[in-house]
N, C-alpha and C. Protein backbone atom coordinates (compact mmCIF):
# COMPACT_ATOMS: atom_id res chain seq x y z
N UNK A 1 -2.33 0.93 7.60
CA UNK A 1 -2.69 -0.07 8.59
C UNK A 1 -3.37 -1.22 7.86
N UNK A 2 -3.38 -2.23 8.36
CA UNK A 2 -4.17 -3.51 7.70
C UNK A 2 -4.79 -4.20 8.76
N UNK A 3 -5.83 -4.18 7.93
CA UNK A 3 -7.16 -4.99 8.34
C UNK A 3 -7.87 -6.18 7.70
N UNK A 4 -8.69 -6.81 8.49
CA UNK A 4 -9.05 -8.19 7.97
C UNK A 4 -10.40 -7.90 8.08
N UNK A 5 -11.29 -7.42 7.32
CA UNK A 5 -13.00 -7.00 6.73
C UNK A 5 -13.70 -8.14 5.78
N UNK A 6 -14.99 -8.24 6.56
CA UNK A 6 -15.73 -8.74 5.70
C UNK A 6 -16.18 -8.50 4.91
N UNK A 7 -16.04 -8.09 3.35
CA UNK A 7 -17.12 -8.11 2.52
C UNK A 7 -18.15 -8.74 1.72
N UNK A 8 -18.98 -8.41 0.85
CA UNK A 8 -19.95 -8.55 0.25
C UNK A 8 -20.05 -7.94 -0.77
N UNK A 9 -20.19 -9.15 -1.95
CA UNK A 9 -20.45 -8.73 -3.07
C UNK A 9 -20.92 -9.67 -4.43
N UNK A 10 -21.03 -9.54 -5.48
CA UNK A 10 -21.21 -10.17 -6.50
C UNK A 10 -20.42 -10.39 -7.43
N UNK A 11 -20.11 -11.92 -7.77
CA UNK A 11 -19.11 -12.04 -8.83
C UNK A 11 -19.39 -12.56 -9.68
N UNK A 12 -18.89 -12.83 -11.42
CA UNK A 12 -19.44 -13.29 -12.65
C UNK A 12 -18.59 -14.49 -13.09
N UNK A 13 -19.36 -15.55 -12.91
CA UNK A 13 -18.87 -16.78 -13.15
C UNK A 13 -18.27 -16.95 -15.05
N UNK A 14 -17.80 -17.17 -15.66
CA UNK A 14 -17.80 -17.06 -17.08
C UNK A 14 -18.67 -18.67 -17.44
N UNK A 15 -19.21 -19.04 -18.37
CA UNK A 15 -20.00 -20.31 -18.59
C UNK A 15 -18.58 -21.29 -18.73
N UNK A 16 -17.72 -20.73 -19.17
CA UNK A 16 -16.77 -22.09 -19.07
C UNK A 16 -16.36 -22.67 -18.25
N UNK A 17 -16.90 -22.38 -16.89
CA UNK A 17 -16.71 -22.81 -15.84
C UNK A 17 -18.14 -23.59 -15.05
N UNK A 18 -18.55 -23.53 -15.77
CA UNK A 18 -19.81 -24.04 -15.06
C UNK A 18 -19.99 -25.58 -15.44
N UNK A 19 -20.28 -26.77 -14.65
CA UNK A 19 -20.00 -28.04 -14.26
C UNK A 19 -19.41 -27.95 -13.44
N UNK A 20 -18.21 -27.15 -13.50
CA UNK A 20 -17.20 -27.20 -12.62
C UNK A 20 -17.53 -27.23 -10.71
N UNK A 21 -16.46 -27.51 -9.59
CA UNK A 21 -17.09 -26.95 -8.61
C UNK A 21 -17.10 -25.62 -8.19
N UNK A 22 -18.32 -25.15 -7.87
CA UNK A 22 -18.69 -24.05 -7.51
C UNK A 22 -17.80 -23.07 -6.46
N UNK A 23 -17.60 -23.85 -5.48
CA UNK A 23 -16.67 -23.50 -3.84
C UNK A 23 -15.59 -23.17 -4.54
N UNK A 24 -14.69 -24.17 -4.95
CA UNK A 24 -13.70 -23.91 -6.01
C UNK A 24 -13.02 -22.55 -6.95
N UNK A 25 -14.61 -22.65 -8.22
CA UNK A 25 -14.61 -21.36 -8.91
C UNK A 25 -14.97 -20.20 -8.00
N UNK A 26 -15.66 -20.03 -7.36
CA UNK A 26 -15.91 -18.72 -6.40
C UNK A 26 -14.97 -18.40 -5.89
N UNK A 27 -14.55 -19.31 -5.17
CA UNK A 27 -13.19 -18.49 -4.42
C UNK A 27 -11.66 -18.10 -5.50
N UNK A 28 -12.07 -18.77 -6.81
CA UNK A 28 -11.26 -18.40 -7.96
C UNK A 28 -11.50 -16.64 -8.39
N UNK A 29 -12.50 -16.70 -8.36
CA UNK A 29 -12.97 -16.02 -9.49
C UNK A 29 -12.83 -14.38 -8.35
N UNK A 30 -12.95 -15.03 -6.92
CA UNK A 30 -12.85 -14.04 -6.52
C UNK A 30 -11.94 -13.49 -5.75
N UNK A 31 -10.58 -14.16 -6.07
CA UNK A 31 -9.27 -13.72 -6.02
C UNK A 31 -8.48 -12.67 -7.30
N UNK A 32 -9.43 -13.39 -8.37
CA UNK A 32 -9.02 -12.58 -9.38
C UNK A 32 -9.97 -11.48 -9.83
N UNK A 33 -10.81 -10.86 -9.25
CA UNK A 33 -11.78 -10.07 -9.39
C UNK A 33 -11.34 -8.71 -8.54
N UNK A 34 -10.97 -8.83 -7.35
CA UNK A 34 -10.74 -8.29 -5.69
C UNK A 34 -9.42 -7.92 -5.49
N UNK A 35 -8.87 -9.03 -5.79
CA UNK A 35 -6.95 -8.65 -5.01
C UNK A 35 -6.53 -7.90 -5.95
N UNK A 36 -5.75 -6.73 -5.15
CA UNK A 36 -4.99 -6.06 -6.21
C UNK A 36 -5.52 -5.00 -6.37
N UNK A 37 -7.03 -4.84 -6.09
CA UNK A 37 -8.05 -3.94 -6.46
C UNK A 37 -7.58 -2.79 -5.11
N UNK A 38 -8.52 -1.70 -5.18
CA UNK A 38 -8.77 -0.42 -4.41
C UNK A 38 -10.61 -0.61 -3.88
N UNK A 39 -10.59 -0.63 -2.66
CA UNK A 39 -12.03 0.03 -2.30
C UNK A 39 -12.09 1.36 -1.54
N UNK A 40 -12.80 1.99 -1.62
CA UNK A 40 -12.58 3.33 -1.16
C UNK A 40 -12.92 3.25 0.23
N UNK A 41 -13.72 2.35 0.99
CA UNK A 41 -14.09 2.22 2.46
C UNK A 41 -12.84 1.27 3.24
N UNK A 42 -12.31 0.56 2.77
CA UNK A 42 -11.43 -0.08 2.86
C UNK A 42 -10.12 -0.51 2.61
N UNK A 43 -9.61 0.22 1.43
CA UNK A 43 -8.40 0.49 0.98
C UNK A 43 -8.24 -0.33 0.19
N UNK A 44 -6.54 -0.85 -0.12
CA UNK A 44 -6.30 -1.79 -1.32
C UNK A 44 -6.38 -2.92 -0.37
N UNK A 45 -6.98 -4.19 -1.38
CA UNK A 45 -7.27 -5.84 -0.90
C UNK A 45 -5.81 -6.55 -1.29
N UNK A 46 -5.31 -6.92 -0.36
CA UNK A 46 -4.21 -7.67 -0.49
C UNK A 46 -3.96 -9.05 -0.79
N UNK A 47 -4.97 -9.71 -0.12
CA UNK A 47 -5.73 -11.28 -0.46
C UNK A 47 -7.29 -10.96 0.17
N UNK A 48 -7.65 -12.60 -0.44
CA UNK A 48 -9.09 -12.62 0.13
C UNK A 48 -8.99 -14.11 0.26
N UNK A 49 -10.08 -14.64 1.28
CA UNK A 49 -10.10 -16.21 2.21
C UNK A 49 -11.29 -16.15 2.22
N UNK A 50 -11.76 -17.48 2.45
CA UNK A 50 -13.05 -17.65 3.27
C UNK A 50 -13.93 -17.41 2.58
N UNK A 51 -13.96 -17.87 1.15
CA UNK A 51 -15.29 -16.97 0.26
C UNK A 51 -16.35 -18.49 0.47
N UNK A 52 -17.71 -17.53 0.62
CA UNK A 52 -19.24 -18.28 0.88
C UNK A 52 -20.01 -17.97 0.02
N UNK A 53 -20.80 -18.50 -1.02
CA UNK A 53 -21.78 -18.35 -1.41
C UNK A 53 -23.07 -18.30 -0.83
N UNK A 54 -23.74 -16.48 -1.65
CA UNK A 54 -25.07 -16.19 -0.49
C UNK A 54 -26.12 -16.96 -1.25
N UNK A 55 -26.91 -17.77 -1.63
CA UNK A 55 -28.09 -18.27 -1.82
C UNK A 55 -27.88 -18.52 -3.72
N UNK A 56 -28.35 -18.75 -4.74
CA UNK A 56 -28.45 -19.13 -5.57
C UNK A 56 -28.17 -17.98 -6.49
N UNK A 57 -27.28 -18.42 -7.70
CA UNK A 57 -26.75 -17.52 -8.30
C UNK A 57 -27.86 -17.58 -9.68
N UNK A 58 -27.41 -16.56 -10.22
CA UNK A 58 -28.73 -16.25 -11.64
C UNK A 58 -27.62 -16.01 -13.21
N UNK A 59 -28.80 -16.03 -14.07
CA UNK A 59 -28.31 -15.84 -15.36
C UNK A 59 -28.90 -14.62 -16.20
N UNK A 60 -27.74 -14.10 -16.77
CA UNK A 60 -28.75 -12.67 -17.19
C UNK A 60 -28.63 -13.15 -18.79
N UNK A 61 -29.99 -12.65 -19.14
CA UNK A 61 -29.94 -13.43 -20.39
C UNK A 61 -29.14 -12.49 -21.37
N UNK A 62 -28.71 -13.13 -22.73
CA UNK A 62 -27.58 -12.61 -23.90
C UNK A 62 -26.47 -13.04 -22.85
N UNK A 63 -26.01 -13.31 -22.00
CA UNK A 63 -24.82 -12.96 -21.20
C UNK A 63 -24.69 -14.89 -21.15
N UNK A 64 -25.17 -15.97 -20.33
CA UNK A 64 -24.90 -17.02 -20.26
C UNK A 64 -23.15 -17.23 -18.85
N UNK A 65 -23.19 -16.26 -17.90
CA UNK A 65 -22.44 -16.54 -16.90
C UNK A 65 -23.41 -16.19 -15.68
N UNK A 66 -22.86 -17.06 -14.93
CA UNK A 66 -23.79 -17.27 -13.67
C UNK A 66 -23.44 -15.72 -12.70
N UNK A 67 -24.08 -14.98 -11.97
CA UNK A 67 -23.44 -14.12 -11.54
C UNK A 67 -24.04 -14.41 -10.07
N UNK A 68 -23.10 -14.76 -8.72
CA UNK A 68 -23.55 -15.00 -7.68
C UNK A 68 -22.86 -13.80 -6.36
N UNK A 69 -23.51 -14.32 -5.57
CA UNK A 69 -23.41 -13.24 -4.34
C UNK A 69 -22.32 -14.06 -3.59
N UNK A 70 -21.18 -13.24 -3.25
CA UNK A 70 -20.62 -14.39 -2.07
C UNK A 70 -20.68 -13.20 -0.62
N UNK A 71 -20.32 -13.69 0.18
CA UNK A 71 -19.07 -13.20 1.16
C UNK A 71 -17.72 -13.83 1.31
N UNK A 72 -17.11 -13.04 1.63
CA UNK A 72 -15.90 -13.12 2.26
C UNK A 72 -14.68 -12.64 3.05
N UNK A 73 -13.81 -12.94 3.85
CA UNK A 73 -12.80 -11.79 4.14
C UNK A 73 -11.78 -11.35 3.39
N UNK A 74 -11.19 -10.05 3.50
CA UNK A 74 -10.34 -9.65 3.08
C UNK A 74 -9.39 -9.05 3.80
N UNK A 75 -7.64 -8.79 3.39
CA UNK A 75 -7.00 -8.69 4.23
C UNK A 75 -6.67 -7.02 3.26
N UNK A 76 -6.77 -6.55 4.01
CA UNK A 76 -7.10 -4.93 3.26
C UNK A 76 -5.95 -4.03 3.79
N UNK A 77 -5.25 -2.92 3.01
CA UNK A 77 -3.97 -2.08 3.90
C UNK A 77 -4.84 -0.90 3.15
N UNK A 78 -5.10 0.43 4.75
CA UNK A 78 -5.23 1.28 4.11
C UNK A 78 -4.72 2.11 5.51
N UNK A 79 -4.04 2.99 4.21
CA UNK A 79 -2.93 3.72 4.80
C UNK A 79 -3.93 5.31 5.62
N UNK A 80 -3.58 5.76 6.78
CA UNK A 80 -3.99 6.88 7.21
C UNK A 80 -2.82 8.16 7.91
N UNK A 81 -4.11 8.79 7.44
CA UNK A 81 -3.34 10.50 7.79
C UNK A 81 -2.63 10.15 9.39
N UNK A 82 -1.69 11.02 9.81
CA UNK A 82 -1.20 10.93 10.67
C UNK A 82 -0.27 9.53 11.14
N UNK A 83 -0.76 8.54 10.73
CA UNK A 83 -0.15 7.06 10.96
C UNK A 83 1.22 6.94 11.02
N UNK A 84 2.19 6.61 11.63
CA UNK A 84 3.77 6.17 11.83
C UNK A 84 4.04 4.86 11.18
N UNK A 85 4.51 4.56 9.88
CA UNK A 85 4.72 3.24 9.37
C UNK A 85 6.46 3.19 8.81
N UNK A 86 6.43 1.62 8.74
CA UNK A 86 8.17 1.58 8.18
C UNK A 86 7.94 1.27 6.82
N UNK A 87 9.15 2.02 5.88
CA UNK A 87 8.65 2.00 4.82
C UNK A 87 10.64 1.75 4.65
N UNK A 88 10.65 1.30 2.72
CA UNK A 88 11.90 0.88 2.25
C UNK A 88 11.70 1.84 1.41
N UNK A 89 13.46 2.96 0.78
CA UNK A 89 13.45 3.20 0.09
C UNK A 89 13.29 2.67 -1.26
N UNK A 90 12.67 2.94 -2.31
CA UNK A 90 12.77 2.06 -3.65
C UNK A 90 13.18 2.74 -4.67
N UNK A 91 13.45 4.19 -4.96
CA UNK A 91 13.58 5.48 -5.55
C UNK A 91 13.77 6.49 -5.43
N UNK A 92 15.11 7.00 -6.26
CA UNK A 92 15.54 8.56 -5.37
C UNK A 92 15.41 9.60 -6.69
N UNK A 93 14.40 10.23 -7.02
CA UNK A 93 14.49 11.47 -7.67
C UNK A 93 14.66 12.60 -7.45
N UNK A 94 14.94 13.54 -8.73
CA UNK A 94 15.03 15.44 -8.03
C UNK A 94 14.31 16.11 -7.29
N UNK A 95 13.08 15.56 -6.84
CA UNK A 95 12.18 16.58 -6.42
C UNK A 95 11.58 15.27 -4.85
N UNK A 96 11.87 14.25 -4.77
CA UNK A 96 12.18 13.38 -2.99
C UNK A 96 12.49 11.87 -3.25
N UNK A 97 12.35 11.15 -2.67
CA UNK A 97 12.27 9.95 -2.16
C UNK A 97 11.11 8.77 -2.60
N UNK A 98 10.68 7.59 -3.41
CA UNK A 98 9.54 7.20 -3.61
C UNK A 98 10.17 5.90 -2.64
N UNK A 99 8.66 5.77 -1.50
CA UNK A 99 8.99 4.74 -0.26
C UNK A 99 8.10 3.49 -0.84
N UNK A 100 8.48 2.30 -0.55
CA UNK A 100 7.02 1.26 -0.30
C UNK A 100 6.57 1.37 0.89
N UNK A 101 5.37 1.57 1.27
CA UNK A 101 4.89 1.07 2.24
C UNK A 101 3.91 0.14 2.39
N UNK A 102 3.86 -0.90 2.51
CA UNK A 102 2.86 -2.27 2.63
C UNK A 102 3.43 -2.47 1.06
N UNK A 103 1.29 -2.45 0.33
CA UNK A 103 1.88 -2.75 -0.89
C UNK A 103 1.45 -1.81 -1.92
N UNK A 104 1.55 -0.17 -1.48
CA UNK A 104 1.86 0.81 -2.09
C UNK A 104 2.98 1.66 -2.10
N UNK A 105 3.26 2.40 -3.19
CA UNK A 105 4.54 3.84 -2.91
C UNK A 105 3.67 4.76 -2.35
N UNK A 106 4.84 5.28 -1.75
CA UNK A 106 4.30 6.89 -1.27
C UNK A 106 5.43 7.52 -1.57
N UNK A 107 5.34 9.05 -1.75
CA UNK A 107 6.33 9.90 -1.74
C UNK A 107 6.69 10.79 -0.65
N UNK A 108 8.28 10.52 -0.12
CA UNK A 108 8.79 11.66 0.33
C UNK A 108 9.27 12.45 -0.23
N UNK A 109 8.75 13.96 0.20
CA UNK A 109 9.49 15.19 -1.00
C UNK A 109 10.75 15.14 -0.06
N UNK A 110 11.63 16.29 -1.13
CA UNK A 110 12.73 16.25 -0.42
C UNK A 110 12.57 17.57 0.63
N UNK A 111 11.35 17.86 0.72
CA UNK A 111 11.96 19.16 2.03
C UNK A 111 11.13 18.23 3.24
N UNK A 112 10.65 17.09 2.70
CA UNK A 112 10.11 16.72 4.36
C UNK A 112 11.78 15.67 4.76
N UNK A 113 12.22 14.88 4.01
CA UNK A 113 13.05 14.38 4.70
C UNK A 113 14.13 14.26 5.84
N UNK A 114 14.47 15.87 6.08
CA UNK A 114 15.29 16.44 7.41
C UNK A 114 15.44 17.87 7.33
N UNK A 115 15.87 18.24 8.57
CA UNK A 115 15.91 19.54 8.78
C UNK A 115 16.76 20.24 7.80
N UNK A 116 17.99 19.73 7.98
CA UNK A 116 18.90 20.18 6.90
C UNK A 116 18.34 20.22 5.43
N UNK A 117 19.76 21.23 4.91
CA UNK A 117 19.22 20.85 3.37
C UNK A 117 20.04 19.63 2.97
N UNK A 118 18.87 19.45 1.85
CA UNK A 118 19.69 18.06 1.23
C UNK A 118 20.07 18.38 -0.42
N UNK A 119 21.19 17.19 -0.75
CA UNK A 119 21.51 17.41 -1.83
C UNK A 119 20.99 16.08 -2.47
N UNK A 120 20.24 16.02 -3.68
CA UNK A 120 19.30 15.08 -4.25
C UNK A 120 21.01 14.12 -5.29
N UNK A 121 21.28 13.29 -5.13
CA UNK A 121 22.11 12.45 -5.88
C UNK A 121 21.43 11.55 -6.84
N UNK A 122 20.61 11.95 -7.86
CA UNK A 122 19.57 11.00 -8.35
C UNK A 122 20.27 9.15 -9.33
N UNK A 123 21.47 9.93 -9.82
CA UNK A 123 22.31 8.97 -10.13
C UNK A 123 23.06 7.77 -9.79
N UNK A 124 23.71 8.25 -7.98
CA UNK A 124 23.61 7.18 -7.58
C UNK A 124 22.66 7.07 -6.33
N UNK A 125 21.50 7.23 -6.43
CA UNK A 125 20.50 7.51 -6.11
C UNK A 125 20.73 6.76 -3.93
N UNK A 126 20.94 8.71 -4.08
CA UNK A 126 21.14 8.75 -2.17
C UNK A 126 20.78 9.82 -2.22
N UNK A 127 20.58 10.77 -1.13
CA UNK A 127 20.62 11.81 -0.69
C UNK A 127 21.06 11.95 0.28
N UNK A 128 22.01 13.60 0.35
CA UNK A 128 22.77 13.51 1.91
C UNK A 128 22.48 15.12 2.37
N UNK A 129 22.95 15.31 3.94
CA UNK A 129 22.15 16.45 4.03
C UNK A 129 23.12 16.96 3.98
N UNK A 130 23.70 18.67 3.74
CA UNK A 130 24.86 19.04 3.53
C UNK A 130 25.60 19.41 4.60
N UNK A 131 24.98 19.43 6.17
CA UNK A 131 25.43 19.92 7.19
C UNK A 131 25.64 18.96 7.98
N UNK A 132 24.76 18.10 7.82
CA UNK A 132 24.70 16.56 9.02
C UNK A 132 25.28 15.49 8.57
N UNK A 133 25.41 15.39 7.05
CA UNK A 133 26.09 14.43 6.56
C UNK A 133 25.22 13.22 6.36
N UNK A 134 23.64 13.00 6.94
CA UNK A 134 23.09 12.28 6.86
C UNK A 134 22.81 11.77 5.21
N UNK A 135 22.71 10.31 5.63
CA UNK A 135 22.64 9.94 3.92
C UNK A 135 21.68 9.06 3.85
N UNK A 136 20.54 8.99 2.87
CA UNK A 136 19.80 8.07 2.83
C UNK A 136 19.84 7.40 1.19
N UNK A 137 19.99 5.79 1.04
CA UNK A 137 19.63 5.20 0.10
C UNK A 137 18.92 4.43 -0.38
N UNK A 138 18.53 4.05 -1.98
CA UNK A 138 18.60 3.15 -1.89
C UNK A 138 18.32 1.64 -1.43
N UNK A 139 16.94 1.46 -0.53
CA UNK A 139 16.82 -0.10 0.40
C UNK A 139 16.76 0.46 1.85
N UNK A 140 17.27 1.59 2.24
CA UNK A 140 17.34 1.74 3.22
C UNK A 140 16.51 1.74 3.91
N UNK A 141 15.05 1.22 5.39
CA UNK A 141 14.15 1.55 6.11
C UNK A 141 14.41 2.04 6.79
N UNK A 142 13.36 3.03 6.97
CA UNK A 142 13.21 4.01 7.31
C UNK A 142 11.90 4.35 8.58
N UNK A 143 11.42 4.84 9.12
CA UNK A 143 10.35 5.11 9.76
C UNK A 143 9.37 6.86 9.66
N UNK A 144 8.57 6.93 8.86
CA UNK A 144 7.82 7.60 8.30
C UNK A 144 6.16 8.16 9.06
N UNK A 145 5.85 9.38 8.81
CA UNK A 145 4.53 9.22 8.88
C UNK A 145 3.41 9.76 7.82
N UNK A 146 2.67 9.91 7.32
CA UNK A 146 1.67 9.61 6.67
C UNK A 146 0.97 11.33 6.81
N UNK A 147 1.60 12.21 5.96
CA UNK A 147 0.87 13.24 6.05
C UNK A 147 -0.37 13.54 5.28
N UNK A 148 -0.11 12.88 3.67
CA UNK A 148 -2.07 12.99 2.49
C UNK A 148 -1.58 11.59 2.12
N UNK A 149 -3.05 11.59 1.99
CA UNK A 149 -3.41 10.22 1.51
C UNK A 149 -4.67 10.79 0.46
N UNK A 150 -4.71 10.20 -0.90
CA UNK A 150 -5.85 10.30 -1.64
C UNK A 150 -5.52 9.01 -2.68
N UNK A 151 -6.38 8.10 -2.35
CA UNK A 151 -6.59 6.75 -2.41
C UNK A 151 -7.37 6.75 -4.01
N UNK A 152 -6.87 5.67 -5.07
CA UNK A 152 -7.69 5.95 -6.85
C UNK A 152 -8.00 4.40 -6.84
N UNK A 153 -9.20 4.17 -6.93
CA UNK A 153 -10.06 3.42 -7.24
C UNK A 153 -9.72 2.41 -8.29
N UNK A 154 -9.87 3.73 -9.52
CA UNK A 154 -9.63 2.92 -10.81
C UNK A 154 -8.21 2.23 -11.15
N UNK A 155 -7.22 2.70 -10.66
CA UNK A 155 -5.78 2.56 -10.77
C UNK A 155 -4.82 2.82 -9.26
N UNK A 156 -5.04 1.51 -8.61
CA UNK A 156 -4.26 1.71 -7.42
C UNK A 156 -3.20 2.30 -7.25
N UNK A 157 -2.66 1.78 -8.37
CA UNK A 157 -0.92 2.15 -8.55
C UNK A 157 -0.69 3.89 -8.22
N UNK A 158 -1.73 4.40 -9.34
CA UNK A 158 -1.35 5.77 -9.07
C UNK A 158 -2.26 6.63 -7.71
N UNK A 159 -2.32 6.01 -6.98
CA UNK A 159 -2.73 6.57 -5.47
C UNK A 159 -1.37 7.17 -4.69
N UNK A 160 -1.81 8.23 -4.12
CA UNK A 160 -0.98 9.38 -4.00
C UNK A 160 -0.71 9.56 -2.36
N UNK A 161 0.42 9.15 -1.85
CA UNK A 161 0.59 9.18 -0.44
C UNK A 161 1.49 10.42 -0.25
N UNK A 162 1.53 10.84 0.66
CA UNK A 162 2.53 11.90 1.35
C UNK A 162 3.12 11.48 2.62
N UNK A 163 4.47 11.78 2.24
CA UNK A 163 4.99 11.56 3.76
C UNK A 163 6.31 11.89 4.07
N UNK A 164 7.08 12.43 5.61
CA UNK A 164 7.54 13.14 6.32
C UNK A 164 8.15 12.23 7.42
N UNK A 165 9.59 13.31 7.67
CA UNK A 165 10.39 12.24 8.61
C UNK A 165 10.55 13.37 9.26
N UNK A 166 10.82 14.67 9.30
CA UNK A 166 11.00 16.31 9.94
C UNK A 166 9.75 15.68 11.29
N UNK A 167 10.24 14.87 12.15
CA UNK A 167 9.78 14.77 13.33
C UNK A 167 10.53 13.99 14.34
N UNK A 168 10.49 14.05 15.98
CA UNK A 168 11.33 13.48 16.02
C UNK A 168 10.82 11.60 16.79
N UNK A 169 11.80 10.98 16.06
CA UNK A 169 11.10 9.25 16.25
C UNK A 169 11.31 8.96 15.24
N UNK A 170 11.06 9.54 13.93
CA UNK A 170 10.97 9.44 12.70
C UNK A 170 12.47 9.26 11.78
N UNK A 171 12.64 8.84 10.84
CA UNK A 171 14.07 8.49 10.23
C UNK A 171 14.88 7.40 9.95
N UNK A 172 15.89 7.39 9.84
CA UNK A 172 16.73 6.15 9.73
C UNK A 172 16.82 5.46 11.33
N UNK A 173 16.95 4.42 11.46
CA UNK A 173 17.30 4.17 13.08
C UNK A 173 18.72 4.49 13.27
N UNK A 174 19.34 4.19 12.28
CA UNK A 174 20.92 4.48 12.82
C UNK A 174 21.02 6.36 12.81
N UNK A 175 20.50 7.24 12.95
CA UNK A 175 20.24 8.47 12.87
C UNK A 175 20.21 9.03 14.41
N UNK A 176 19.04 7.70 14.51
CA UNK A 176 18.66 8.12 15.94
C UNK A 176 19.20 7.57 17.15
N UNK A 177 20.06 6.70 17.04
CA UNK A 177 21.16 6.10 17.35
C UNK A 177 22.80 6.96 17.76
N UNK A 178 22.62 7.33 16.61
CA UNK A 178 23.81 8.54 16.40
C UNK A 178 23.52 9.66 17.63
N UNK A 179 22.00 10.28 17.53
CA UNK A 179 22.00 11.36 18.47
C UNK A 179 21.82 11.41 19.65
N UNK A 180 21.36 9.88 19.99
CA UNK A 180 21.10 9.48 21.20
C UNK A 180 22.89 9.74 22.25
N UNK A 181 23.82 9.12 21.22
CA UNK A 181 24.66 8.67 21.62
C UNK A 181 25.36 10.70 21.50
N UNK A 182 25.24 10.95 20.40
CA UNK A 182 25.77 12.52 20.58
C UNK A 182 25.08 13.47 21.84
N UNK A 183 23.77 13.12 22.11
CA UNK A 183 23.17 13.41 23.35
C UNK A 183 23.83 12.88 25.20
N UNK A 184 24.72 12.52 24.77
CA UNK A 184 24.92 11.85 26.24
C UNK A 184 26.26 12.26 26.26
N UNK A 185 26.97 13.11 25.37
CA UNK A 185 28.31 13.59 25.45
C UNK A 185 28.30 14.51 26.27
């Protein structure tokens, strides 16, 4: 889910920036400090706007960069347990599915993807189920939900989602399309 949070915090001006304007470098410094990043109350920061400087910034001595307080908002995605999101395939390996969702992967294994069994095609990277014929590739969106989530601080990238389509709502739309329409026979 994504959210738009205020935070608070402190950022480190480098001295080569100083003459410079302040409003300017702050909201520089704190695009490149923040976005991209992981907070653990808030998830990953996608952008940040609106940065304010809180009251007068200081110098720590040996150091010679200004280090000031701002606020600002941030536009934050953090993904939760249970949650229903649309996600694009981006990767098909032996063991499931790696989805984007927002602007992380998550993994579908391959026993959450459908009832049936499936046969993993990693090569030309699809999977189909062997009884239903269902096939997923490749780009394809999908609609997912969000079974673990354990969110890494230090390295967004490798934050670890789980997730499951073995429900029903969940899947390809043309899937559900199909049974709607096999339902009314």
């Amino acid at each position: 889910m994504y959210y738009l949070v205020e935070m608070e915090n402190t950022i480190r001006i480098p001295p080569a920036y100083i003459g410079e304007d302040l409003d300017e470098v702050s909201e520089k410094m704190v695009r490149e400090t923040f976005e991209g990043t992981m907070d653990k109350e808030h998830g990953f920061i996608v952008m940040t706007r609106n940065v304010e400087r809180i009251g007068e910034g200081y110098i720590l001595h040996g150091d010679g960069a200004i280090y000031q307080q701002v606020k600002f908002e941030a536009l934050t995605f953090k993904p939760e347990v249970h949650e229903v999101v649309d996600a694009v395939v981006c990767d098909v390996v032996d063991f499931g599915v790696f989805c984007h969702i927002g602007p992380l992967d998550a993994l579908l294994h391959k026993s959450q993807i459908m009832d049936d069994k499936v046969v993993m095609d990693t090569e030309n990277k699809r999977v189909e189920g062997k009884e239903t014929k269902k096939v997923l590739k490749l780009g394809d969106k999908i609609r997912v939900r969000i079974v673990t989530v354990s969110l890494n601080e230090m390295n967004p990238r490798e934050s670890k989602i789980g997730l499951t389509m073995r429900q029903a709502g969940l899947g390809k739309p043309e899937w559900k399309e199909k049974e709607k329409k096999e339902d009314k026979k």
